[in-house]
Protein backbone atom coordinates (compact mmCIF):
# COMPACT_ATOMS: atom_id res chain seq x y z
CA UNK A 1 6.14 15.34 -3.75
CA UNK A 2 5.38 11.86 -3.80
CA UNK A 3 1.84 11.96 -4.92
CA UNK A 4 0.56 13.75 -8.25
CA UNK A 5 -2.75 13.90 -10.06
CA UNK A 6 -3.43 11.47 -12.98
CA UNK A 7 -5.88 9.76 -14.65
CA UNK A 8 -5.81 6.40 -14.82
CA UNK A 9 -5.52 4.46 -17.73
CA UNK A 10 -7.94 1.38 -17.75
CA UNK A 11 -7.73 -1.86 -19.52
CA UNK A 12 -9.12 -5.27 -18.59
CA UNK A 13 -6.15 -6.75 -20.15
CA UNK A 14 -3.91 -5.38 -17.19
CA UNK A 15 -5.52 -7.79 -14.93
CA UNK A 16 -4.42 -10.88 -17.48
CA UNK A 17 -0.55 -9.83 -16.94
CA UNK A 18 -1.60 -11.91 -13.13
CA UNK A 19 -1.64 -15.29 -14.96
CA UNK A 20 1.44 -15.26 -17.08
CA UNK A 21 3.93 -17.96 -15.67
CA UNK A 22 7.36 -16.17 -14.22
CA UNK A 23 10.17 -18.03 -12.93
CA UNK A 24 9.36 -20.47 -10.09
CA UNK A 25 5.70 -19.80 -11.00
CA UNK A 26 4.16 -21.68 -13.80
CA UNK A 27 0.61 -20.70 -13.76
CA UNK A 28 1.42 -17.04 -12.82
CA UNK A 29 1.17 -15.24 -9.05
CA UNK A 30 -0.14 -17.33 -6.33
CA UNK A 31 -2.48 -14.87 -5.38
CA UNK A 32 -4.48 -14.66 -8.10
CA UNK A 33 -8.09 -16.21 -7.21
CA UNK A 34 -7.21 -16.42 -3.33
CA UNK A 35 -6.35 -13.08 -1.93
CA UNK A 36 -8.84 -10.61 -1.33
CA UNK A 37 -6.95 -7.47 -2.91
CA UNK A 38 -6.03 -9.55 -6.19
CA UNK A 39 -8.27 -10.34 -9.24
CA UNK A 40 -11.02 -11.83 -9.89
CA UNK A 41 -12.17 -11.13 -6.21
CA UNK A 42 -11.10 -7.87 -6.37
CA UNK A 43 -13.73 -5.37 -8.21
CA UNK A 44 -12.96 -3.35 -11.46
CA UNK A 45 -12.02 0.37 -10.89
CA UNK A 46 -15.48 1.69 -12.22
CA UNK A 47 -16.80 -0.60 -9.94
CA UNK A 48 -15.35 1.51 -6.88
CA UNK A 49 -14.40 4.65 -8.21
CA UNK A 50 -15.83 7.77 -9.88
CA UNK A 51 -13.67 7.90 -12.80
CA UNK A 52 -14.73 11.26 -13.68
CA UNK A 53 -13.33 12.22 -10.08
CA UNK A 54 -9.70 13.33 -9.36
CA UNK A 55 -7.03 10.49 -9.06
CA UNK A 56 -4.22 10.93 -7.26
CA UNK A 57 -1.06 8.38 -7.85
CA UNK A 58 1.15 8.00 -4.39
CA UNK A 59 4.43 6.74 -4.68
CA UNK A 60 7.36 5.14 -3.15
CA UNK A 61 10.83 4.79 -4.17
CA UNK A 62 12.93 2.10 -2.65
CA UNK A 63 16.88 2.18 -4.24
CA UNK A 64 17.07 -1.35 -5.12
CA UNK A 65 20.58 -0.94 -6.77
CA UNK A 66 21.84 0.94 -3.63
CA UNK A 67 20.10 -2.27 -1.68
CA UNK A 68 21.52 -5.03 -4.08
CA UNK A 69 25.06 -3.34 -3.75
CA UNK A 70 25.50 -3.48 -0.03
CA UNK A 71 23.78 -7.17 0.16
CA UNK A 72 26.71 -7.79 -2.50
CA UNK A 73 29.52 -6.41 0.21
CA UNK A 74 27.40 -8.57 2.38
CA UNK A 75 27.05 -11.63 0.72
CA UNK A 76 29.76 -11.79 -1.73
CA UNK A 77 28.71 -15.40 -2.76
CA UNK A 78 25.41 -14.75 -3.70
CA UNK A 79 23.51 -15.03 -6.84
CA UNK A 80 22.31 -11.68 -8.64
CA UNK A 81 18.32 -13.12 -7.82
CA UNK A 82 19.41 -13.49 -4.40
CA UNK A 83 20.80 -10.46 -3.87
CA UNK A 84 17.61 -8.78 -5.34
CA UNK A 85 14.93 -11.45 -3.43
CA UNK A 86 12.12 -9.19 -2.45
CA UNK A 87 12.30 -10.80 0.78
CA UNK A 88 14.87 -8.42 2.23
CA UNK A 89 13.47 -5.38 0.74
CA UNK A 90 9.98 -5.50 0.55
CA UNK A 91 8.57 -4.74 3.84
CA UNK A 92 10.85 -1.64 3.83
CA UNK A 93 9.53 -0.09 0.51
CA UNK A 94 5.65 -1.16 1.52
CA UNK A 95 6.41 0.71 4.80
CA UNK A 96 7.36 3.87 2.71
CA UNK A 97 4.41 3.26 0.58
CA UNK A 98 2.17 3.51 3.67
CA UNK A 99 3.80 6.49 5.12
CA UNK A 100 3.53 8.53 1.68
CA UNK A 101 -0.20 7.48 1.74
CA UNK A 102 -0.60 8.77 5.23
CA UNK A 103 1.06 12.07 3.90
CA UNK A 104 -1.13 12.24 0.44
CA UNK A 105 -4.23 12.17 3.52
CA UNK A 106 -3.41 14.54 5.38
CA UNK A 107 -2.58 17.06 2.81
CA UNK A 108 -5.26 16.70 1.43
CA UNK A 109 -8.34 15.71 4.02
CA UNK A 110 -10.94 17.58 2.59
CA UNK A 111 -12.20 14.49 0.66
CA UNK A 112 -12.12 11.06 1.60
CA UNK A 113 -10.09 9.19 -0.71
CA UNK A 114 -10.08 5.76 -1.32
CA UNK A 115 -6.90 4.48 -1.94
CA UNK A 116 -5.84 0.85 -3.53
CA UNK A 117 -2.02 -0.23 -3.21
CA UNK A 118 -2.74 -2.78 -6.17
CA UNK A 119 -4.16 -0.49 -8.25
CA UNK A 120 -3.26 -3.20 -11.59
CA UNK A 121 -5.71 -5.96 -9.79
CA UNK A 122 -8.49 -3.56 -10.30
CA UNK A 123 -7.45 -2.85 -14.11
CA UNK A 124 -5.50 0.15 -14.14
CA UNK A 125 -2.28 0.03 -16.17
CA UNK A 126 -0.18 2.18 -13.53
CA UNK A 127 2.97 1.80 -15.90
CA UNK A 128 0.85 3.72 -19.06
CA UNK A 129 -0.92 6.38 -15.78
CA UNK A 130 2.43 7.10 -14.90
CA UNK A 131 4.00 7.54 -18.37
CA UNK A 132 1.23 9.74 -18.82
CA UNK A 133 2.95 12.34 -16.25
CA UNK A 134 6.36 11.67 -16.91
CA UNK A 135 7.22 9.29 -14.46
CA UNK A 136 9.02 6.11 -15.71
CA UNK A 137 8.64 2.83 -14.26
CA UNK A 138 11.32 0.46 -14.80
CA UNK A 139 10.67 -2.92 -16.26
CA UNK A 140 12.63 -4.96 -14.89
CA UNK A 141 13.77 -2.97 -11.88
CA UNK A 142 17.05 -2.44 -11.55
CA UNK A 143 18.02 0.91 -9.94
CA UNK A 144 15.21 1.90 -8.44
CA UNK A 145 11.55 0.36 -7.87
CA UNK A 146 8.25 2.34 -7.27
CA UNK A 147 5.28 0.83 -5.59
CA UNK A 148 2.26 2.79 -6.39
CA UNK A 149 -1.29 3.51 -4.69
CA UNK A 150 -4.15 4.99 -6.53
CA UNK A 151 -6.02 7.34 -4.41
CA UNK A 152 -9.73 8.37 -5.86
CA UNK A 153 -13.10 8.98 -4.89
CA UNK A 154 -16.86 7.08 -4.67
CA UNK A 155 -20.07 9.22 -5.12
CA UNK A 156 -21.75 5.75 -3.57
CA UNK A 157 -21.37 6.11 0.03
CA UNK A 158 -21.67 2.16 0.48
CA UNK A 159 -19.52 0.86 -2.01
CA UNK A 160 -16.56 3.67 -0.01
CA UNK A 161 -17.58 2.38 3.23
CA UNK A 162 -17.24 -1.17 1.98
CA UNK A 163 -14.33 -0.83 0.51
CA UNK A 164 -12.68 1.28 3.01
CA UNK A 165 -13.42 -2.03 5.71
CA UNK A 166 -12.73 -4.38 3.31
CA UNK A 167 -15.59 -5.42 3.18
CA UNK A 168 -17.18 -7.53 0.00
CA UNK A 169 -18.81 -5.39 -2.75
CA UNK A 170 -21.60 -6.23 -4.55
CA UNK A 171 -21.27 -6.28 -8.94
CA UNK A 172 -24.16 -3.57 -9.19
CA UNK A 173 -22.50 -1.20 -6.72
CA UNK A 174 -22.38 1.26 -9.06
CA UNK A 175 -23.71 5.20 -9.40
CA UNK A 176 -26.54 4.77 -11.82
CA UNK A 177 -29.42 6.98 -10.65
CA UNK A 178 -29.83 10.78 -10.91
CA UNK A 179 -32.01 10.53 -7.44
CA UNK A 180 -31.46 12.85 -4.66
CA UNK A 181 -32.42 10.63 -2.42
CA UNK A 182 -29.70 7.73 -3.09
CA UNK A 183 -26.21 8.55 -1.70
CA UNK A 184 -26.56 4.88 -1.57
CA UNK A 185 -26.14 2.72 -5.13
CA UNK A 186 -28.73 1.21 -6.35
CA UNK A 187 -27.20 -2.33 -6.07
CA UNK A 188 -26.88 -1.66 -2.12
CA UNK A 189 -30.50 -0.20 -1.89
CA UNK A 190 -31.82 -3.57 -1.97
């Protein structure tokens, strides 16, 4: 199965790893500070999920040597970083992503999950989760790459239904009273 239970190993310092200059990039991803989904707009993990909940990682595999070998047949002239550009694999593995996520739900719609496909922005180290089960990431990919999705739960009904629209969360949506009454954190009661 695609999907198996973890739990997540959290670290601020995973959300640093967005600013380190790569090739063609020398202050780090372009999204940082302008997407939505990407640190620092993006909230902390404890900030959306219960983390004594269950966690569920959902997985994709796309063959990226299988891919770069036939764009090789292809494109006998090319460079090995063109032959592995993202842009002519990407969408595919995302697609798989989404379909295994659309699986993890309905096998298991008792709950409703939240689920994250950048589950790093929000400070979880998914190479060290994963490691933790026995599943390998591999860094750089060469044969094969996994994109991940964190799937969890919210005992604050707002800060799920936020985040679930994409909608902005407040800092102090957070589970912090032993009230009855609030199904509703006491950042949103206001």
């Amino acid at each position: 199965m695609p999907f198996i239970e973890v739990s997540p190993v959290v670290s601020s310092q995973v959300r640093k790893l967005c600013v380190l200059p790569y090739e063609g990039h020398p202050k780090g991803c372009p999204n940082f500070n302008h997407a939505d989904r990407c640190p620092p707009k993006v909230p902390y993990l404890n900030q959306i999920y219960d983390l004594s909940g269950p966690f569920w990682a959902i997985y994709s595999v796309f063959p990226l040597g299988e891919h770069i070998a036939k764009m090789r047949v292809k494109h006998p002239d090319w460079s090995p970083r063109q032959l592995a550009c993202v842009l002519y694999w990407q969408g595919t593995a995302r697609k798989k992503l989404r379909f295994q996520i659309e699986a993890f739900r309905r096998s298991h719609d008792l709950i409703y999950w939240l689920v994250t496909t950048t589950p790093e922005a929000m400070g979880c180290d998914v190479t060290a989760t994963l490691r933790t089960v026995g599943i390998n990431l591999e860094w750089p990919a060469v044969d094969e790459v996994k994109h991940v999705a964190l799937a969890g739960t919210s005992r604050c009904h707002h800060v799920a239904k936020c985040f679930a629209e994409n909608l902005p969360i407040r800092a102090g949506c957070r589970v912090v009273w032993p009230s009855d009454r609030a199904k509703w954190c006491s950042g949103c009661r206001d």
